[in-house]
Every structure is written in structure tokens, then in C-alpha cells.
C-alpha atoms as a PDB file:
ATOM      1  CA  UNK A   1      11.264 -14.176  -0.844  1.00  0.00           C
ATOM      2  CA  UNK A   2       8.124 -13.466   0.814  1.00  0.00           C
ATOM      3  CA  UNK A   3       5.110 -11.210  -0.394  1.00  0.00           C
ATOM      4  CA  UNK A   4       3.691  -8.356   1.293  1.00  0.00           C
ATOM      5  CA  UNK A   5       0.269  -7.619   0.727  1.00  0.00           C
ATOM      6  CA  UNK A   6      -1.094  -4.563   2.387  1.00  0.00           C
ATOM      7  CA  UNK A   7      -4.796  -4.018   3.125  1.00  0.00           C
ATOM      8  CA  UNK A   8      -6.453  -0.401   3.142  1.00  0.00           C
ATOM      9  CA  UNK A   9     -10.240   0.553   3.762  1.00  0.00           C
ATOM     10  CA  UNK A  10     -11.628   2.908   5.916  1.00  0.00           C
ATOM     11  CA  UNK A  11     -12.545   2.474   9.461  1.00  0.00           C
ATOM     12  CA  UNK A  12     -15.115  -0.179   9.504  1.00  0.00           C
ATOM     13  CA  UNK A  13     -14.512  -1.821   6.340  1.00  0.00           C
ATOM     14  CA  UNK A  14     -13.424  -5.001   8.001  1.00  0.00           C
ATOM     15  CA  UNK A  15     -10.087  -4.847   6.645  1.00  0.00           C
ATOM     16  CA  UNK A  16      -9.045  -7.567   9.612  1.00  0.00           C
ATOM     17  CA  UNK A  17     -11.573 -10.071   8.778  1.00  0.00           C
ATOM     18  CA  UNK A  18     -10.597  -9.639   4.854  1.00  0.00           C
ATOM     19  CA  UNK A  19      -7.096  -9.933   6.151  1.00  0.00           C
ATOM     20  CA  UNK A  20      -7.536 -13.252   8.243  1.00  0.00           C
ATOM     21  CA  UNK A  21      -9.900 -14.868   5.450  1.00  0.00           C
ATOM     22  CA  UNK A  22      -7.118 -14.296   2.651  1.00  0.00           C
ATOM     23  CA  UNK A  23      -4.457 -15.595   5.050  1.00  0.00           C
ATOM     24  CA  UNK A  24      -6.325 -18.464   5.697  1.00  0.00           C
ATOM     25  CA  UNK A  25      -7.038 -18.955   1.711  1.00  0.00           C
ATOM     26  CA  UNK A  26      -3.795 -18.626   0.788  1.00  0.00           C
ATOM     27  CA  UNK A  27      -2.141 -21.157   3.769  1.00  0.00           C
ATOM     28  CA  UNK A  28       1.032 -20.490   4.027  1.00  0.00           C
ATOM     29  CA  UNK A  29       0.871 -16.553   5.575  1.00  0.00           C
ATOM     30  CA  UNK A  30       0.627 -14.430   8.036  1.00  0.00           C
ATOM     31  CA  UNK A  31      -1.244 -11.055   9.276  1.00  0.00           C
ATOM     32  CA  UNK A  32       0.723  -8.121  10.388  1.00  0.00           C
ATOM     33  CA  UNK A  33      -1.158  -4.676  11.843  1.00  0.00           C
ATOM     34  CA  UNK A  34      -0.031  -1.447  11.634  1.00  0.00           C
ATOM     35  CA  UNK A  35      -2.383  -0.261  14.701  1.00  0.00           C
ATOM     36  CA  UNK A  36       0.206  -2.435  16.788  1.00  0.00           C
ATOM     37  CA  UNK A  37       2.505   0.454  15.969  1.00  0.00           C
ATOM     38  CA  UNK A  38       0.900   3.699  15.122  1.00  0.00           C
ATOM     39  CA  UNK A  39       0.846   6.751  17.645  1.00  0.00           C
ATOM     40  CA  UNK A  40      -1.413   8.749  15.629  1.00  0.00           C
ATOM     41  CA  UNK A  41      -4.790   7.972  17.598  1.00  0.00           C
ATOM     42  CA  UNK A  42      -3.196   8.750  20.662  1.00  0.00           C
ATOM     43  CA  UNK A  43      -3.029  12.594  19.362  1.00  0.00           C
ATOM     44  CA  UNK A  44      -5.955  15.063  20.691  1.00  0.00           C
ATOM     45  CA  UNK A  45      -8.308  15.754  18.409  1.00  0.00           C
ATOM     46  CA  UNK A  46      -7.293  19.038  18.130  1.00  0.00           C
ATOM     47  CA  UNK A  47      -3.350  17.657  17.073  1.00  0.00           C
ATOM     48  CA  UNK A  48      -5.083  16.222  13.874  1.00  0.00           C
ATOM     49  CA  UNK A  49      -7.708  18.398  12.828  1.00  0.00           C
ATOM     50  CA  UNK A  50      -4.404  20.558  12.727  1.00  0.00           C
ATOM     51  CA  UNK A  51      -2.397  17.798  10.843  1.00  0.00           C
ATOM     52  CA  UNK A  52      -5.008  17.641   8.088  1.00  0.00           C
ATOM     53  CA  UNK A  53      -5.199  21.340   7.934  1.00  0.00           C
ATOM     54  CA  UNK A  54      -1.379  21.595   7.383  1.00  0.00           C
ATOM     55  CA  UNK A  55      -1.938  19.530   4.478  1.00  0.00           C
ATOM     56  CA  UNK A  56      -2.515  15.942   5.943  1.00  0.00           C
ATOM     57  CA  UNK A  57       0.998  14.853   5.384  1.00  0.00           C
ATOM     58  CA  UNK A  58       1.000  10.558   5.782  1.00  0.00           C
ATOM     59  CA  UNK A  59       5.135  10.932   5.999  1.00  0.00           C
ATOM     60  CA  UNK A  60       4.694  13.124   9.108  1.00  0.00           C
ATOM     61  CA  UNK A  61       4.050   9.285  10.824  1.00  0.00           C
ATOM     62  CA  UNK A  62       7.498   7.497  11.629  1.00  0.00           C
ATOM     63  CA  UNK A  63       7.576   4.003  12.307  1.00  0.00           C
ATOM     64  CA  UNK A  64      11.234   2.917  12.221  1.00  0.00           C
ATOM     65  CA  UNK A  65       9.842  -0.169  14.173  1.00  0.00           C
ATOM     66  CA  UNK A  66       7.295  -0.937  11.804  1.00  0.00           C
ATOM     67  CA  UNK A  67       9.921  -0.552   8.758  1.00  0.00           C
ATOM     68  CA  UNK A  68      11.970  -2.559  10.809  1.00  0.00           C
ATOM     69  CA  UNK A  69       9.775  -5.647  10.910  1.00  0.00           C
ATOM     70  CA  UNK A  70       8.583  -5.124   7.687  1.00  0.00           C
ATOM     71  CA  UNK A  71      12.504  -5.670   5.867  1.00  0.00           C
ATOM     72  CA  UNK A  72      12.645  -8.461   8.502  1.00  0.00           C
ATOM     73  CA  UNK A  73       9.888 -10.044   7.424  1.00  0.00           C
ATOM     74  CA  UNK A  74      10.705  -9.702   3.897  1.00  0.00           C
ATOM     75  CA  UNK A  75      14.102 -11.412   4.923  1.00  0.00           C
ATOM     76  CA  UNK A  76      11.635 -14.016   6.145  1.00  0.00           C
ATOM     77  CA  UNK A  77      12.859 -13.583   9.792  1.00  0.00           C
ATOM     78  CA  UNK A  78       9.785 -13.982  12.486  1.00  0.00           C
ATOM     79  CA  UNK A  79       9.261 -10.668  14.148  1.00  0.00           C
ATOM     80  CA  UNK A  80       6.986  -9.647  17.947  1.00  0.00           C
ATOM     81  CA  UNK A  81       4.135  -7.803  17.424  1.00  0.00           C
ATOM     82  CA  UNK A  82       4.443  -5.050  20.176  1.00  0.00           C
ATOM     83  CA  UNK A  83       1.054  -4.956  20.733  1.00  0.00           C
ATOM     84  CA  UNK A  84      -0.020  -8.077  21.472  1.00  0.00           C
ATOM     85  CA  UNK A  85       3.477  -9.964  22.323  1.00  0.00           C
ATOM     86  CA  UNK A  86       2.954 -12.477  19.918  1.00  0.00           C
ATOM     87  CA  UNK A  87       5.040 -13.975  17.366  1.00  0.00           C
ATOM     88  CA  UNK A  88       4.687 -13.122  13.345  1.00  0.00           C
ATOM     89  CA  UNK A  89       5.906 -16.090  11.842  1.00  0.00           C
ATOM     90  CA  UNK A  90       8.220 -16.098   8.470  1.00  0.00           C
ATOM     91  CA  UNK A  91       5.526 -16.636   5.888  1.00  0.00           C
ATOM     92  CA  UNK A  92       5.334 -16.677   1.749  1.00  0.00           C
ATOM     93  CA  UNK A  93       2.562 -14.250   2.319  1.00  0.00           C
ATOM     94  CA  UNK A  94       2.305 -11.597   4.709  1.00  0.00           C
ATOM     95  CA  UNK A  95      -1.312  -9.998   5.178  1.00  0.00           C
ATOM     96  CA  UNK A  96      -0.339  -5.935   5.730  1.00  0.00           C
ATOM     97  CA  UNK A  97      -3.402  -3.718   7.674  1.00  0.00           C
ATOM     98  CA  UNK A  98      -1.975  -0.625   5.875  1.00  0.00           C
ATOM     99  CA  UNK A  99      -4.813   2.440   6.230  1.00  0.00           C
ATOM    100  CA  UNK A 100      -1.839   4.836   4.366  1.00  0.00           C
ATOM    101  CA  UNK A 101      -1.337   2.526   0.916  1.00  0.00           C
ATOM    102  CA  UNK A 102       1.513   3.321  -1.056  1.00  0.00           C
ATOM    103  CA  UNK A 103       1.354   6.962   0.378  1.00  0.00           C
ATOM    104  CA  UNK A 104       3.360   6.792   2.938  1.00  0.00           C
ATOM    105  CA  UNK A 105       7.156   6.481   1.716  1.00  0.00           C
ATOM    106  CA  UNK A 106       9.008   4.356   4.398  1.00  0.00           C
ATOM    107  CA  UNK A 107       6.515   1.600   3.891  1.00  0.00           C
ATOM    108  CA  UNK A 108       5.363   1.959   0.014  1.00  0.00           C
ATOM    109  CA  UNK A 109       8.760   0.147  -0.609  1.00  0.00           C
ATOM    110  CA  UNK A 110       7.673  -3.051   0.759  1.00  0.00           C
ATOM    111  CA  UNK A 111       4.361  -3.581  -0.177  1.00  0.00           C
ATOM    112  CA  UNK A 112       4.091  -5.594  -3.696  1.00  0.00           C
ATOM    113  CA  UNK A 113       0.588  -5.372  -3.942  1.00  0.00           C
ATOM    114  CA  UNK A 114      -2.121  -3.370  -2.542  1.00  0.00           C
ATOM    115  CA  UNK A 115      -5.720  -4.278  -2.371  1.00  0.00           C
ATOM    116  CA  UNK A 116      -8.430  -1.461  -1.321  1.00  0.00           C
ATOM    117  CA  UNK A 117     -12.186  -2.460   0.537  1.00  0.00           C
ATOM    118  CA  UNK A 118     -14.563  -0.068  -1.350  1.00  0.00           C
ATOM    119  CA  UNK A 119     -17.423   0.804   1.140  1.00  0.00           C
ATOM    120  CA  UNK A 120     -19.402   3.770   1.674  1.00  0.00           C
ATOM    121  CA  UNK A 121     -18.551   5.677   4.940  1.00  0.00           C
ATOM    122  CA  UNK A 122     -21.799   5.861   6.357  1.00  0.00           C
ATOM    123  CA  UNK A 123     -22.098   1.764   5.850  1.00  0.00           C
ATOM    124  CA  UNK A 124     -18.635   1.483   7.324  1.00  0.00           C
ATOM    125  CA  UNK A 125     -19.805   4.027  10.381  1.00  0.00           C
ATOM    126  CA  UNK A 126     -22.716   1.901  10.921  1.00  0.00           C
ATOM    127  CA  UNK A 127     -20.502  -1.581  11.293  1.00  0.00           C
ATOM    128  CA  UNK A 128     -18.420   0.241  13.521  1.00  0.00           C
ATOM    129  CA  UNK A 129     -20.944   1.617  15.530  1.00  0.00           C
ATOM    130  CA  UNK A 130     -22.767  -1.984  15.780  1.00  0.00           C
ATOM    131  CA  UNK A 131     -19.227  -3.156  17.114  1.00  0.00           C
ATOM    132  CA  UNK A 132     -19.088  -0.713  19.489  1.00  0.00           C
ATOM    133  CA  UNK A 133     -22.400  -1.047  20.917  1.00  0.00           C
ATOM    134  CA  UNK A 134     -22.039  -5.067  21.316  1.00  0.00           C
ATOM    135  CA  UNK A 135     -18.605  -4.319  23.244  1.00  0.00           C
ATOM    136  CA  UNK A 136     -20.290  -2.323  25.819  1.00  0.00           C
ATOM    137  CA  UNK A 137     -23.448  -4.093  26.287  1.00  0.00           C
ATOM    138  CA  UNK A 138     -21.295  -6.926  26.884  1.00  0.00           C
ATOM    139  CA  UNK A 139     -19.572  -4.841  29.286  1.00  0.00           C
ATOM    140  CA  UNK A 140     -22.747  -3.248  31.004  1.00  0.00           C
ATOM    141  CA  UNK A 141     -21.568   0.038  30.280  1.00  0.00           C
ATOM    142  CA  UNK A 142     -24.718   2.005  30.835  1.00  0.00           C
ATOM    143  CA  UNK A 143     -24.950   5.924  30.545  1.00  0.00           C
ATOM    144  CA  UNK A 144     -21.005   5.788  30.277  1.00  0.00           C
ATOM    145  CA  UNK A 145     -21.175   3.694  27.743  1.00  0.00           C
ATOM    146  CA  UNK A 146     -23.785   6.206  25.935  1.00  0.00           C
ATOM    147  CA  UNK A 147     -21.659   9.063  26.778  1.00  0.00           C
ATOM    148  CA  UNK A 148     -18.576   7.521  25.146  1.00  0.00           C
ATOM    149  CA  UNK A 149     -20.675   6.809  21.728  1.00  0.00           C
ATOM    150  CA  UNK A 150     -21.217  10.157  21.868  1.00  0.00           C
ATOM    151  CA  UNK A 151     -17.917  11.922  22.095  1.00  0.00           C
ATOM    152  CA  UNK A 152     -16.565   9.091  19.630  1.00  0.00           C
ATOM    153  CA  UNK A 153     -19.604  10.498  17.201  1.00  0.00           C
ATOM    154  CA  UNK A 154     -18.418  14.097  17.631  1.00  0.00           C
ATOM    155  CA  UNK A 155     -14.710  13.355  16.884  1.00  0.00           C
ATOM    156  CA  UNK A 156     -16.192  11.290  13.816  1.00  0.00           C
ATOM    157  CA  UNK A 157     -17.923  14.146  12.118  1.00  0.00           C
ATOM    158  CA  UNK A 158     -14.734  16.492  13.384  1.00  0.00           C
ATOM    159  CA  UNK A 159     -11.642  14.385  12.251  1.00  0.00           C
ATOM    160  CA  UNK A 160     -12.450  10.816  11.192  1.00  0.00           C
ATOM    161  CA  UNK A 161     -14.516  11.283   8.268  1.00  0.00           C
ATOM    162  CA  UNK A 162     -12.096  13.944   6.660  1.00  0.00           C
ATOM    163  CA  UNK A 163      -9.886  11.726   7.252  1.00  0.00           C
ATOM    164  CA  UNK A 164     -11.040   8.848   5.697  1.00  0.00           C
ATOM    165  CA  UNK A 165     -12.153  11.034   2.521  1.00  0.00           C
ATOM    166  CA  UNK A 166      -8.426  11.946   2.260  1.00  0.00           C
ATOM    167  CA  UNK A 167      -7.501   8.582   2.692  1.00  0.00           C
ATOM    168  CA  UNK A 168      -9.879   7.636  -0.216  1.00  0.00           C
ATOM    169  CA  UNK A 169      -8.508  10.024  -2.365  1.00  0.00           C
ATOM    170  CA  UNK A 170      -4.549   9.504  -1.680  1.00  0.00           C
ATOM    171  CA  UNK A 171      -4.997   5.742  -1.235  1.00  0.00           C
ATOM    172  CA  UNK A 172      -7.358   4.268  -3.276  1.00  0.00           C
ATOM    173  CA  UNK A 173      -6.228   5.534  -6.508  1.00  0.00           C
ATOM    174  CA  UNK A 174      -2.611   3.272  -6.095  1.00  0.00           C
ATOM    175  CA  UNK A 175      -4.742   0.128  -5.609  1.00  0.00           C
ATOM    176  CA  UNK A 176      -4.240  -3.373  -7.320  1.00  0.00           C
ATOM    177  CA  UNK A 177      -7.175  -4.804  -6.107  1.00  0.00           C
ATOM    178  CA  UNK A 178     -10.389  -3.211  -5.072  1.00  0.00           C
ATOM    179  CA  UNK A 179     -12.753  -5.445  -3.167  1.00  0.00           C
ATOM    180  CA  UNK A 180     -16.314  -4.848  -2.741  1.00  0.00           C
ATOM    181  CA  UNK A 181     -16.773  -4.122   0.909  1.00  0.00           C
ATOM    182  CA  UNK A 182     -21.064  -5.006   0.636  1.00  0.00           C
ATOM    183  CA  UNK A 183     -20.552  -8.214  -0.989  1.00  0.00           C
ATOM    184  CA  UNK A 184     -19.554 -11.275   0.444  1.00  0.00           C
ATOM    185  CA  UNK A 185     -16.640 -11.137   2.827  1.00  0.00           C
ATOM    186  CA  UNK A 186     -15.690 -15.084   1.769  1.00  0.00           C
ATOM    187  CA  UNK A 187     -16.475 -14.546  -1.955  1.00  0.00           C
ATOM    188  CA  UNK A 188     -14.276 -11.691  -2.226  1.00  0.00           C
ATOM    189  CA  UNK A 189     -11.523 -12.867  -0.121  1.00  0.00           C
ATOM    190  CA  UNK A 190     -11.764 -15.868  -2.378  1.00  0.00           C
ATOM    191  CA  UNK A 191     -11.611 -13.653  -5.374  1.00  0.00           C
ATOM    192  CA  UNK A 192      -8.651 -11.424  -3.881  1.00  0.00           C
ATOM    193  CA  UNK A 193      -6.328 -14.671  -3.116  1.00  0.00           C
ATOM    194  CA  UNK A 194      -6.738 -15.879  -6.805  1.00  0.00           C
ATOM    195  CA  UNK A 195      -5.315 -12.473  -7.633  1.00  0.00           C
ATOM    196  CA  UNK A 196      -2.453 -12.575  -5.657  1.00  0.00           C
ATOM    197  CA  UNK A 197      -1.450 -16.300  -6.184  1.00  0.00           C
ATOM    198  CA  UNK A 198      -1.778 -15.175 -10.278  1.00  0.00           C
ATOM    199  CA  UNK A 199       0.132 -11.846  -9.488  1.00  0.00           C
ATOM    200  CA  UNK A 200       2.898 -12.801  -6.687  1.00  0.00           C
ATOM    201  CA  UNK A 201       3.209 -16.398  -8.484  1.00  0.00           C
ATOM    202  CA  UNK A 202       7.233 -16.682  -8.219  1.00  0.00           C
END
């Protein structure tokens, strides 16, 4: 039966290079994303300053397509991500980007191991940022571009770093693994895959 391995770390962390790296390490897997099915982002500011205020409830999120996939995956049957259109293959190892952990109960029960990217925020903010900026220069974005930064800075100091500090304290905690986000990305993905081959060895 296939393993599923989920992924957490703030925004910035590089949990999708981590993800591809121990895919690639341990051969036979694959990488599924839960940003190919959340909704969440797509709520005003405004909708989630509210959610966290009302307690910051991870179960408020339904996903019956993401559970789905998940228990078809786990049956080792291929599954469409319905983001991108492309094909998950039945692996031995599936890679899980999984910001909620454990918390979130209609996923928990398929995740057999859970690995956490320890960064500081403001490190993570600045990788993010330096992603950001390279997209738009390549894009000649000018004073839009600038304008954009800036309204993605304001909802970062209203919403996304409360957020991620709850995530760090609901997530992190439930860990198996905790990687060292400032070391190096191959090293630690190295180290990670050793752990789950010991771990997930039948």
C-alpha cells in the first residue's frame, strides 16, 4: 500500500522544492499539492481575518475532492490534479504539500508521516518576496508590479503572519520530522528520505 507523506512549513519555506528533492531521493513517488484544491486564498482578506478571529478553525476547509484523491491514491489508483490537468501517478510514496498537518480531520487520516520545515518567518518572507520580485521583473511589471508588492505586504502583516504563527503552533507540534529550513535543501532532503525509508519500510 502506498505511503503518504505530507509536507508543512510556512509560506516560503520551500516546502515544493523539499517535496520534489525527496521524491526524487526516494524514486519510486510522486508529489501531490493541496493549493491545486484549496479555496481559502480566494477569500477577502476581511473573510479570514474573521476566520482566525472565530477561532481559526482548519475543519471549516472542505475538500471532498482532495479526500477523494487522497483514498485513491492510497488504493494506488492515478488521480488528475485539477489544477494543472496532469496525471498523479500510483506511487509507493506520495509527497503531500499539507500547510494544515494532522489538524485538519478529513485529511489527518491519510497521512502516515508528517515532516515540518522549521524557518523563521521573516527568512521565509524574504524568499518569498525574492520570488516575487524575479516573477515580475521578468514580466516588466513596473509601478504595478510595485503596487502589487505592496498590497501583498499589507495583507502579510494583516492575515498571513497570524496565520502562519497559528499554523506553527497547531501544526508543528504533531510533526515526525522537522527539517531545518536554513540548512541545505539537498542535505536535509537526503536526511528526511532516510527517515521515511527506516519509518514507512513495509
Amino acid at each position: 500500500m502506498p505511503h503518504i507523506i505530507a509536507l508543512a512549513g510556512p509560506i516560503g519555506s520551500g516546502k515544493s522544492t523539499m517535496a520534489s528533492l525527496i521524491a526524487a531521493l526516494l524514486e519510486d513517488a510522486a508529489v501531490l499539492h493541496y493549493d491545486s484544491y484549496e479555496e481559502a486564498s480566494r477569500r477577502s482578506p476581511d473573510d479570514v481575518i474573521r476566520w482566525m478571529k472565530d477561532g481559526a478553525d482548519f475543519n471549516a476547509f472542505v475538500l471532498p475532492d482532495l479526500v477523494r484523491d487522497l483514498a485513491a491514491l492510497r488504493e494506488g489508483i492515478p488521480v488528475t490534479d485539477p489544477l494543472s490537468g496532469k496525471t498523479i501517478g500510483a506511487a509507493r510514496h506520495i509527497l503531500f504539500e499539507m500547510p494544515l498537518g494532522r489538524e485538519h480531520r478529513a485529511t489527518a487520516p491519510f497521512i502516515d508521516l508528517l515532516a515540518w520545515i522549521d524557518i523563521p518567518l521573516d527568512v521565509a518572507l524574504a524568499r518569498k518576496m525574492k520570488e516575487y520580485v524575479e516573477g515580475l521583473r521578468k514580466e516588466g511589471a513596473g509601478a504595478s508590479g510595485l503596487d502589487w508588492l505592496g498590497g501583498y505586504l499589507d495583507n502579510y502583516l494583516a492575515m498571513i503572519h497570524p496565520l502562519m504563527e497559528i499554523q506553527h503552533t497547531r501544526v508543528r507540534p504533531g510533526a515526525d520530522i522537522i527539517i531545518d529550513g536554513l540548512d541545505d535543501p539537498t542535505a536535509q532532503a537526503r536526511r528526511a528520505a532516510e527517515i521515511v525509508l527506516t519509518r514507512l519500510s513495509e
